[in-house]
N, C-alpha and C. Protein backbone atom coordinates (compact mmCIF):
# COMPACT_ATOMS: atom_id res chain seq x y z
N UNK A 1 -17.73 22.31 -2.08
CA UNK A 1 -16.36 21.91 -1.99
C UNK A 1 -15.81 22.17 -0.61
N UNK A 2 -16.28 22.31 0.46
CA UNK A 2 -16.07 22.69 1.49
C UNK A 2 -16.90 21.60 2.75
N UNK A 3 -16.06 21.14 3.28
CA UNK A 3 -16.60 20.41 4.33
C UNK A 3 -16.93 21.53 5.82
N UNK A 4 -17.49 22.17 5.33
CA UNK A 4 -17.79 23.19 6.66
C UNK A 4 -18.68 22.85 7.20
N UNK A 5 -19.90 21.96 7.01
CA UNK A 5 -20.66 21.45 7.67
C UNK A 5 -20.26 20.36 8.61
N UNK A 6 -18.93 19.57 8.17
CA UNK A 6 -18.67 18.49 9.20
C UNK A 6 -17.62 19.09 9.58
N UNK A 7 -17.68 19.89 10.08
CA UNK A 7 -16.23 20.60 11.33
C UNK A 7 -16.20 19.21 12.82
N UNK A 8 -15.24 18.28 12.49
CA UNK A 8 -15.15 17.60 14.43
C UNK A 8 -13.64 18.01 14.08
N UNK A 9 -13.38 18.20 15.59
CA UNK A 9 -12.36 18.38 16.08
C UNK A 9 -11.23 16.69 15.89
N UNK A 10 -10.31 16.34 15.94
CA UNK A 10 -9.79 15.35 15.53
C UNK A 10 -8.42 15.42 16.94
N UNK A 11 -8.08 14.36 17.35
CA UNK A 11 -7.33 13.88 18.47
C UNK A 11 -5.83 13.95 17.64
N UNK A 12 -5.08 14.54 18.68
CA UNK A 12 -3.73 15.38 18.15
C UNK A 12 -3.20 14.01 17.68
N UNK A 13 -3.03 12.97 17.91
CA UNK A 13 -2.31 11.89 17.41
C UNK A 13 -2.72 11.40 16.42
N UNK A 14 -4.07 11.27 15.69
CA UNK A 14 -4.48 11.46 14.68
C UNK A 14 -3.88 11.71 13.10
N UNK A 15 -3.72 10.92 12.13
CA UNK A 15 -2.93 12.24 11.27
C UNK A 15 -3.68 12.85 10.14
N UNK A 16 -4.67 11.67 9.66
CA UNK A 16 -5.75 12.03 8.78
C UNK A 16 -7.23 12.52 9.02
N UNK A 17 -7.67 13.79 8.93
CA UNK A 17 -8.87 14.28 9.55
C UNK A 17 -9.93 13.60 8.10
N UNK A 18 -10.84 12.96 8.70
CA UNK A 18 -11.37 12.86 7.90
C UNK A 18 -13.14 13.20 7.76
N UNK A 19 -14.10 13.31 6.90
CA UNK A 19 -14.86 13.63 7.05
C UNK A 19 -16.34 13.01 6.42
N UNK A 20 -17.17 13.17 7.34
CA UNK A 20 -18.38 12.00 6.73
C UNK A 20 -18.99 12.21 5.51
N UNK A 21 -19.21 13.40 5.15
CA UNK A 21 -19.33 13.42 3.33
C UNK A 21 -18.39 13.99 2.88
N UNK A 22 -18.17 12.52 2.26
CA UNK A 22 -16.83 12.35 1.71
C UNK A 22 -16.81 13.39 0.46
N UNK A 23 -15.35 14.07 0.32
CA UNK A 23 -15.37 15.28 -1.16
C UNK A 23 -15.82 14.42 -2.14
N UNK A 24 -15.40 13.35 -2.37
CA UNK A 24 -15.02 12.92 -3.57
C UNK A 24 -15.87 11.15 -3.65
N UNK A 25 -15.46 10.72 -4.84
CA UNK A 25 -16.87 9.34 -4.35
C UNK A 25 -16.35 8.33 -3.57
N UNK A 26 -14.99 8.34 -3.67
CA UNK A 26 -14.06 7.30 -2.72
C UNK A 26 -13.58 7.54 -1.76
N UNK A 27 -13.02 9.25 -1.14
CA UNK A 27 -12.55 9.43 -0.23
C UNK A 27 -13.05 10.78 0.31
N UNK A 28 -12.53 10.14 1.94
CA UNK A 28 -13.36 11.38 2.86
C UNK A 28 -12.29 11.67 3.74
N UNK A 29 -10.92 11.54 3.26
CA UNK A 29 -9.84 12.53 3.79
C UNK A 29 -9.70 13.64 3.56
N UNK A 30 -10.07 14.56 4.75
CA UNK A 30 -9.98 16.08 4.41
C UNK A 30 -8.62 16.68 4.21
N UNK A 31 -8.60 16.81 2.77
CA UNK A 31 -6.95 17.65 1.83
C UNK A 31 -7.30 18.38 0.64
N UNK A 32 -6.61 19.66 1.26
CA UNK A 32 -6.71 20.79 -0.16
C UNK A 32 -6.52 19.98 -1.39
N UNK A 33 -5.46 19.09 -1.62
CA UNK A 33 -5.33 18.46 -2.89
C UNK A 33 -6.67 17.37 -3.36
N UNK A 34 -6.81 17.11 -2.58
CA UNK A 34 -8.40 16.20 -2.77
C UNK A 34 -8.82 16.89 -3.57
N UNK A 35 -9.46 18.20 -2.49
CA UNK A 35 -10.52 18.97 -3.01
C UNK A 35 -10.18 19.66 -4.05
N UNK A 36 -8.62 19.84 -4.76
CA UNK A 36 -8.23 20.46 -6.21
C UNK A 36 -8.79 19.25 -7.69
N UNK A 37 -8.44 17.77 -6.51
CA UNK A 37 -9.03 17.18 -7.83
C UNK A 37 -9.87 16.70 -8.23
N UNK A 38 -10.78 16.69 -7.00
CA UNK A 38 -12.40 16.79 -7.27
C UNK A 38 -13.14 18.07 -7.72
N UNK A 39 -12.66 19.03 -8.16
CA UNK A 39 -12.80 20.21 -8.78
C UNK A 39 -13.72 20.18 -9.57
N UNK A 40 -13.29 19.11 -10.96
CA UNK A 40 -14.50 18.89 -12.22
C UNK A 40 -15.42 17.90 -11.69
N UNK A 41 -15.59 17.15 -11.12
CA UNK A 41 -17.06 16.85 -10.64
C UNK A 41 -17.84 18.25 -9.79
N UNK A 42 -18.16 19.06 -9.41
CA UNK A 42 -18.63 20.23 -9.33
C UNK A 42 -18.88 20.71 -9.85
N UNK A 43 -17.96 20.99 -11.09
CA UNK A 43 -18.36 21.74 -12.44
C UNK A 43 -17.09 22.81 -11.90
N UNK A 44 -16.50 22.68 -11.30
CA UNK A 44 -15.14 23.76 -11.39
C UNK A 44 -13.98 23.88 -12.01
N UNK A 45 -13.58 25.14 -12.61
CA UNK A 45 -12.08 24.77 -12.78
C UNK A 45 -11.44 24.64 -11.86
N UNK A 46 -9.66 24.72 -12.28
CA UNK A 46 -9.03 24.60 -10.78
C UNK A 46 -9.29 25.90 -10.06
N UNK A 47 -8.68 26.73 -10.94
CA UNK A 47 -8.78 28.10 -10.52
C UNK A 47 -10.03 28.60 -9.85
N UNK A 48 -11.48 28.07 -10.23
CA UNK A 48 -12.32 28.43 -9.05
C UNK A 48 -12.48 27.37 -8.09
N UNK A 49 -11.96 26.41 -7.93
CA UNK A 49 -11.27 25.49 -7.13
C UNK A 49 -10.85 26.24 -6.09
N UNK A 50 -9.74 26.82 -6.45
CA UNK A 50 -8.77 27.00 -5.44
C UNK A 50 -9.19 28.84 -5.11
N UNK A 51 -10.05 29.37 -5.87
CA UNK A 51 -10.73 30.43 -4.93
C UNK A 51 -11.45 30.72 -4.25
N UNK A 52 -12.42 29.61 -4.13
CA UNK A 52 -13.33 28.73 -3.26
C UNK A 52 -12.76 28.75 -2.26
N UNK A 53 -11.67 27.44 -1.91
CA UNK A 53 -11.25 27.32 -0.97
C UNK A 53 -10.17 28.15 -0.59
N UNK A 54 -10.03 29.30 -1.17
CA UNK A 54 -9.09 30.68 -0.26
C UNK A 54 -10.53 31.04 0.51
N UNK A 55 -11.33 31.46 -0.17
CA UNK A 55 -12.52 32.21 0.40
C UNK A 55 -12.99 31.51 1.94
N UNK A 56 -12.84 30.24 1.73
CA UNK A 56 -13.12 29.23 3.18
C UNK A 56 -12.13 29.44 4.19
N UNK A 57 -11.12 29.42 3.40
CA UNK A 57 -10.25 29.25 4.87
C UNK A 57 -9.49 30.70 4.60
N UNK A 58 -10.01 31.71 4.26
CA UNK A 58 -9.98 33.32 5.16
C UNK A 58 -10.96 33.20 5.99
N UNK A 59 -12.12 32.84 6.38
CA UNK A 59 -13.52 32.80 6.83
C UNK A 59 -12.66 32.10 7.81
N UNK A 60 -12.78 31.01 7.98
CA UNK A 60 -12.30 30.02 8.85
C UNK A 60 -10.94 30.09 9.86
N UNK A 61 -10.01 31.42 9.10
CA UNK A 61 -8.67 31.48 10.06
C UNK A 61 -9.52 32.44 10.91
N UNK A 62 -10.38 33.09 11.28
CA UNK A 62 -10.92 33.65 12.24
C UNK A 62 -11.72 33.17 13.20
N UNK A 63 -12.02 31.99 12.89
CA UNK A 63 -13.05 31.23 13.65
C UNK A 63 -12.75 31.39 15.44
N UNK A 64 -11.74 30.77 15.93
CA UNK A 64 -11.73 31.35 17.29
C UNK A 64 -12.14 33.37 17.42
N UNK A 65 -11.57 34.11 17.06
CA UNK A 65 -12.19 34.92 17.48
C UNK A 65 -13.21 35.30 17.44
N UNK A 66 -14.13 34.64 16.25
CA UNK A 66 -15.65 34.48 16.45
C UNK A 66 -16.49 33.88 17.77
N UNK A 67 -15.81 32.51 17.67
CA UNK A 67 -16.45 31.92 18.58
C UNK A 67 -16.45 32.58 20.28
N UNK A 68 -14.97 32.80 20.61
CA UNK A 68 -15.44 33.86 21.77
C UNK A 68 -16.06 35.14 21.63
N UNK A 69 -15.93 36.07 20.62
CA UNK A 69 -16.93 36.90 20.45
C UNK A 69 -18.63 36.43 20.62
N UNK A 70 -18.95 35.39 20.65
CA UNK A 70 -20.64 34.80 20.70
C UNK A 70 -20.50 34.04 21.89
N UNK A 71 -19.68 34.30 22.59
CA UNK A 71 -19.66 33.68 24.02
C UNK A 71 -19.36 32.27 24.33
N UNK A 72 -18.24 31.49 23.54
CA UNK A 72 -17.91 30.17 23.67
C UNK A 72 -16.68 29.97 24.70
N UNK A 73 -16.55 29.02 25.54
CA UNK A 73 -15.90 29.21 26.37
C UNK A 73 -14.39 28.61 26.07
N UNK A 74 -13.54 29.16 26.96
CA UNK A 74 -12.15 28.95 26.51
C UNK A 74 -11.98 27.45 26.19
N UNK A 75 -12.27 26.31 26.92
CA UNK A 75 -12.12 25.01 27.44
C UNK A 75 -13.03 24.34 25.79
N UNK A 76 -14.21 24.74 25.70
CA UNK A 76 -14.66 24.64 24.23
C UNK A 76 -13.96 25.07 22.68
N UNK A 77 -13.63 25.79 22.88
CA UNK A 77 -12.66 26.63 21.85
C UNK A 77 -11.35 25.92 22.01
N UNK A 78 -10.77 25.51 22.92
CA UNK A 78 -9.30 24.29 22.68
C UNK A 78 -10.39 23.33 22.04
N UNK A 79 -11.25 22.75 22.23
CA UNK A 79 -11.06 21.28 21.96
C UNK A 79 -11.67 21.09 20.73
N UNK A 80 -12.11 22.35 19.98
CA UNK A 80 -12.54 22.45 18.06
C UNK A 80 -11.18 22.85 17.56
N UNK A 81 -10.23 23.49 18.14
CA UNK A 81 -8.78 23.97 17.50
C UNK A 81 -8.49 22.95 16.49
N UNK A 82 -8.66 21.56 16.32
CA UNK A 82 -8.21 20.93 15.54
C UNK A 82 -9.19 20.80 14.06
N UNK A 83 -10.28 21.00 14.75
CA UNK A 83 -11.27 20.94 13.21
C UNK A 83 -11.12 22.49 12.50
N UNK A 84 -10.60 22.96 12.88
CA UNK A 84 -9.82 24.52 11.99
C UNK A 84 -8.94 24.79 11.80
N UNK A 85 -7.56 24.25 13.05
CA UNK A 85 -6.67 24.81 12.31
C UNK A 85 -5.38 23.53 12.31
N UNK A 86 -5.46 23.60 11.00
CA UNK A 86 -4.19 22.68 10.51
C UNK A 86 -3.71 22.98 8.80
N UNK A 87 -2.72 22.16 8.69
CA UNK A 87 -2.04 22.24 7.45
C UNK A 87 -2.49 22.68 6.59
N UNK A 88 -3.93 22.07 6.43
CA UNK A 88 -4.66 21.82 5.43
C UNK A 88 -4.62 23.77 5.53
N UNK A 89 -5.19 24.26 6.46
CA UNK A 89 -5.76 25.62 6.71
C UNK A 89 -4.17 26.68 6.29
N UNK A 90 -2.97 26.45 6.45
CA UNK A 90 -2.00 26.89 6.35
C UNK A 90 -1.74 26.87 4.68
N UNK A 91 -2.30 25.86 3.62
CA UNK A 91 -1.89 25.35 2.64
C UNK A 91 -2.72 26.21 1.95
N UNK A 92 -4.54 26.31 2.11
CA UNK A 92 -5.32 26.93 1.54
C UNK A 92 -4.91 28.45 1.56
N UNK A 93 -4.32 29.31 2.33
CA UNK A 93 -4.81 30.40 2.49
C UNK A 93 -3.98 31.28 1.40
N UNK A 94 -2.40 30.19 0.87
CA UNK A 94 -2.11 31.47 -0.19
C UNK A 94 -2.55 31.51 -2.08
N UNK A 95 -3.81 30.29 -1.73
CA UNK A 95 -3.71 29.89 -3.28
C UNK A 95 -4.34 31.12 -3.82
């Protein structure tokens, strides 16, 4: 339930990040709500639905300080900012 394998960064004007395997069988717009209602194809409830994706995006609100901790450079680290942090990442983190 986690598109963590297709992390791209997405161009600020942009509004829909979307992603090449798609959550769901029709769509590959990356949204917490997607991924709540593609839940039962997984075999999830909501509720491990949506603890799943707390568990991702606690992992994931740290990602810059990872990445310079392993030596990524500043100029690299702006230009993934968008494949981590957005709405979507603000929305997941209090379910």
């Amino acid at each position: 339930m986690s598109p963590a394998f297709d992390l791209n960064p997405t161009a600020i004007d942009v509004k829909a990040r979307i992603v090449t395997t798609n959550i769901d069988l029709d769509e590959g717009t990356c949204a917490v709500d997607l991924l709540e209602s593609a839940a039962e194809f997984f075999g999830l409830s909501l509720k491990q639905a949506r603890a799943t994706i707390r568990k991702v995006a606690d992992v994931i609100r740290t990602w810059a300080g990872v990445a310079q901790e392993v030596g990524s450079k500043r100029a690299e680290i702006a230009r993934m900012a968008s494949a981590f942090e957005h709405d979507d990442l603000r929305a997941a983190l209090p379910l």
